[in-house]
N, C-alpha and C. Protein backbone atom coordinates (compact mmCIF):
# COMPACT_ATOMS: atom_id res chain seq x y z
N UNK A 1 0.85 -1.17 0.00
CA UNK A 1 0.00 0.00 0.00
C UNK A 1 0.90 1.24 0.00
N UNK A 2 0.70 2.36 -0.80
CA UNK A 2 1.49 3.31 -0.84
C UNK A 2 1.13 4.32 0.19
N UNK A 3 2.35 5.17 0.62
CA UNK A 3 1.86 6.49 2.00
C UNK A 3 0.99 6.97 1.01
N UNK A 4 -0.41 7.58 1.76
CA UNK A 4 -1.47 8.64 1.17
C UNK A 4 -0.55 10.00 0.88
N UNK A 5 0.83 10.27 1.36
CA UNK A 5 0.78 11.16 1.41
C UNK A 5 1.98 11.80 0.16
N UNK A 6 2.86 10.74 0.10
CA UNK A 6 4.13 10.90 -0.57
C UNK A 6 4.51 9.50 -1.97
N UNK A 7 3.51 8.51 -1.70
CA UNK A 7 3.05 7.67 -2.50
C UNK A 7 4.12 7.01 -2.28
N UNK A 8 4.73 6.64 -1.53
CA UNK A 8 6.10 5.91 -1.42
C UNK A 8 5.60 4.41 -0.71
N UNK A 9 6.15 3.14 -0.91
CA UNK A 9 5.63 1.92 0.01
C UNK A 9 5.62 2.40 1.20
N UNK A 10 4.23 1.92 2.24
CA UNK A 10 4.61 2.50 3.26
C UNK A 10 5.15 1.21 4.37
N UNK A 11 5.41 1.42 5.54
CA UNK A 11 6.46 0.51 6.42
C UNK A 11 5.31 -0.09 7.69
N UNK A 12 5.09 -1.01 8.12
CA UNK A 12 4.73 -1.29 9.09
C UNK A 12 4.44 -0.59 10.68
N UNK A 13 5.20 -0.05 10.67
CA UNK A 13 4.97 1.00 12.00
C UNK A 13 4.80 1.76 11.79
N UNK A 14 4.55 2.42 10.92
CA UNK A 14 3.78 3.43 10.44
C UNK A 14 2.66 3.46 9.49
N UNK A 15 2.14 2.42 9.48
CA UNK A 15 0.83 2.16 8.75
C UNK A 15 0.04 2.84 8.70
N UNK A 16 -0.72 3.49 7.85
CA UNK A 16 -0.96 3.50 6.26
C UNK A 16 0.64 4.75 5.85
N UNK A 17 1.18 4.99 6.67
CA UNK A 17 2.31 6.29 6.34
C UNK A 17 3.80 5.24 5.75
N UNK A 18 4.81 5.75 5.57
CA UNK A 18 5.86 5.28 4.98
C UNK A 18 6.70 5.75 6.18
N UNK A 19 6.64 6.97 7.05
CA UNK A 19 7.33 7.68 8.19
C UNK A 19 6.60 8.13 9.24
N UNK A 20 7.20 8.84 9.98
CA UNK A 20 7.14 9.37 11.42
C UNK A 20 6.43 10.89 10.61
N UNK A 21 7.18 11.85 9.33
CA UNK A 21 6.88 12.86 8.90
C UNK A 21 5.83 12.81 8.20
N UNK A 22 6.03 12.12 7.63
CA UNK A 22 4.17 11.65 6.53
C UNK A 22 3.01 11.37 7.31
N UNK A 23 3.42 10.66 8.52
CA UNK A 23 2.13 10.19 9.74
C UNK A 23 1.99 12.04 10.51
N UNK A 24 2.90 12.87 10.69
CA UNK A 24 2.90 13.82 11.31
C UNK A 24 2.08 15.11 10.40
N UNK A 25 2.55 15.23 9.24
CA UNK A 25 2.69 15.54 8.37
C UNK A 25 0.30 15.58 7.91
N UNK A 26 0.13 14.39 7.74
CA UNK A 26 -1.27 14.07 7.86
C UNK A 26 -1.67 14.36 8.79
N UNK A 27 -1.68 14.25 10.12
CA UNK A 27 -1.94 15.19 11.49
C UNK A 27 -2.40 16.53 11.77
N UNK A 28 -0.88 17.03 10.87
CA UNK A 28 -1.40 18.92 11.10
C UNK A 28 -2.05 19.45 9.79
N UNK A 29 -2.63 18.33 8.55
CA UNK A 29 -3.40 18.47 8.31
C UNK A 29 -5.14 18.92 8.54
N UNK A 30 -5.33 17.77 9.04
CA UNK A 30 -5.99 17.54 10.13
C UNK A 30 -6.51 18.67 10.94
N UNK A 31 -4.86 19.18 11.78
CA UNK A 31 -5.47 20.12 12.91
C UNK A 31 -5.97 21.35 12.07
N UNK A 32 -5.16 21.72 10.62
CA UNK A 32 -5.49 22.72 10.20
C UNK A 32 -6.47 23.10 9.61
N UNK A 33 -7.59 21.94 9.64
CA UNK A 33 -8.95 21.45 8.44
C UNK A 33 -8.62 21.59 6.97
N UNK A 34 -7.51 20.90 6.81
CA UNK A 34 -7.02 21.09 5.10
C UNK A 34 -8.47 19.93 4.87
N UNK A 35 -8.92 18.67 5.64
CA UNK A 35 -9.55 17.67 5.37
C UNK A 35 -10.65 17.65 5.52
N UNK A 36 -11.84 18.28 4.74
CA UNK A 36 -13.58 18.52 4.89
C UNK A 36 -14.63 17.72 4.07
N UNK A 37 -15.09 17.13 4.87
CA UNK A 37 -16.53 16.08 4.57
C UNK A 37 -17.63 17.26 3.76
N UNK A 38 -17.50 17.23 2.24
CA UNK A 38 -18.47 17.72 1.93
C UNK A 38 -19.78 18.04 2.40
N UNK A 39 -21.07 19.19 2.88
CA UNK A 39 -21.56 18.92 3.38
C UNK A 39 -22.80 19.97 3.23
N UNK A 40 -24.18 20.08 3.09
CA UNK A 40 -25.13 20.67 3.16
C UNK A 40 -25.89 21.37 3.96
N UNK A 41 -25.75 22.65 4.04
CA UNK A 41 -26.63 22.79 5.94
C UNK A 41 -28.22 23.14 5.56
N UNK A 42 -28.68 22.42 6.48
CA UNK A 42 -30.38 22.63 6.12
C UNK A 42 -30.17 23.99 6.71
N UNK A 43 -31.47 24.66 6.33
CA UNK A 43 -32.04 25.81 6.54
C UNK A 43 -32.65 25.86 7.99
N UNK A 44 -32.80 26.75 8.45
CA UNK A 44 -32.94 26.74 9.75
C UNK A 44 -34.63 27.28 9.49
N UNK A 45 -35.08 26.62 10.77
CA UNK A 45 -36.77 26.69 10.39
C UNK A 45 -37.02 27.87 12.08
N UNK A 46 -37.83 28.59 11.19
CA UNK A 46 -38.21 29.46 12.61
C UNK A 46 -39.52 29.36 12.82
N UNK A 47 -40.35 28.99 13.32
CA UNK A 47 -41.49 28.48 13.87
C UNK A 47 -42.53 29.92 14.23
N UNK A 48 -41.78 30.85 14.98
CA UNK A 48 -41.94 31.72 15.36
C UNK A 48 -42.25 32.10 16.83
N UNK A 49 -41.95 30.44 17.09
CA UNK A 49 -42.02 30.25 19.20
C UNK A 49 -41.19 30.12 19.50
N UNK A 50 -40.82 31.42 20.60
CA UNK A 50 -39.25 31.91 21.54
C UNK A 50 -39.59 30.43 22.57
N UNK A 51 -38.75 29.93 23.03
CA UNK A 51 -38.69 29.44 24.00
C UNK A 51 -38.37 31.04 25.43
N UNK A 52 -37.62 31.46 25.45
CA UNK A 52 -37.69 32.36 26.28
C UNK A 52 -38.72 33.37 26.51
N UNK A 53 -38.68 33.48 27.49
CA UNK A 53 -40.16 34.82 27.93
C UNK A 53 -39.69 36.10 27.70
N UNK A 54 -40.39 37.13 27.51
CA UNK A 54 -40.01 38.78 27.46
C UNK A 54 -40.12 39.36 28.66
């Protein structure tokens, strides 16, 4: 299986990565949201009933 990241074979202890930098490397991906689940936002429905009182 090749690293996702550098396409190189990757190594056993570092599975699915080839390294320590490619596994790290995918990480601060990650933290940085380079990686987003396509996604739809419904519309928000307003009813026109506050839960809170005035």
């Amino acid at each position: 299986m090749p690293c996702p990241i550098c396409q190189t074979p990757s190594v056993p202890a570092f599975t699915p990565f080839c390294s320590k930098l490619c596994k790290n490397t995918d990480l601060l991906r990650w933290f940085k949201e380079d990686y987003r689940i396509p996604a739809q936002e419904s519309p928000i429905l307003d009813d026109g009933n506050d839960l809170e009182e005035p």
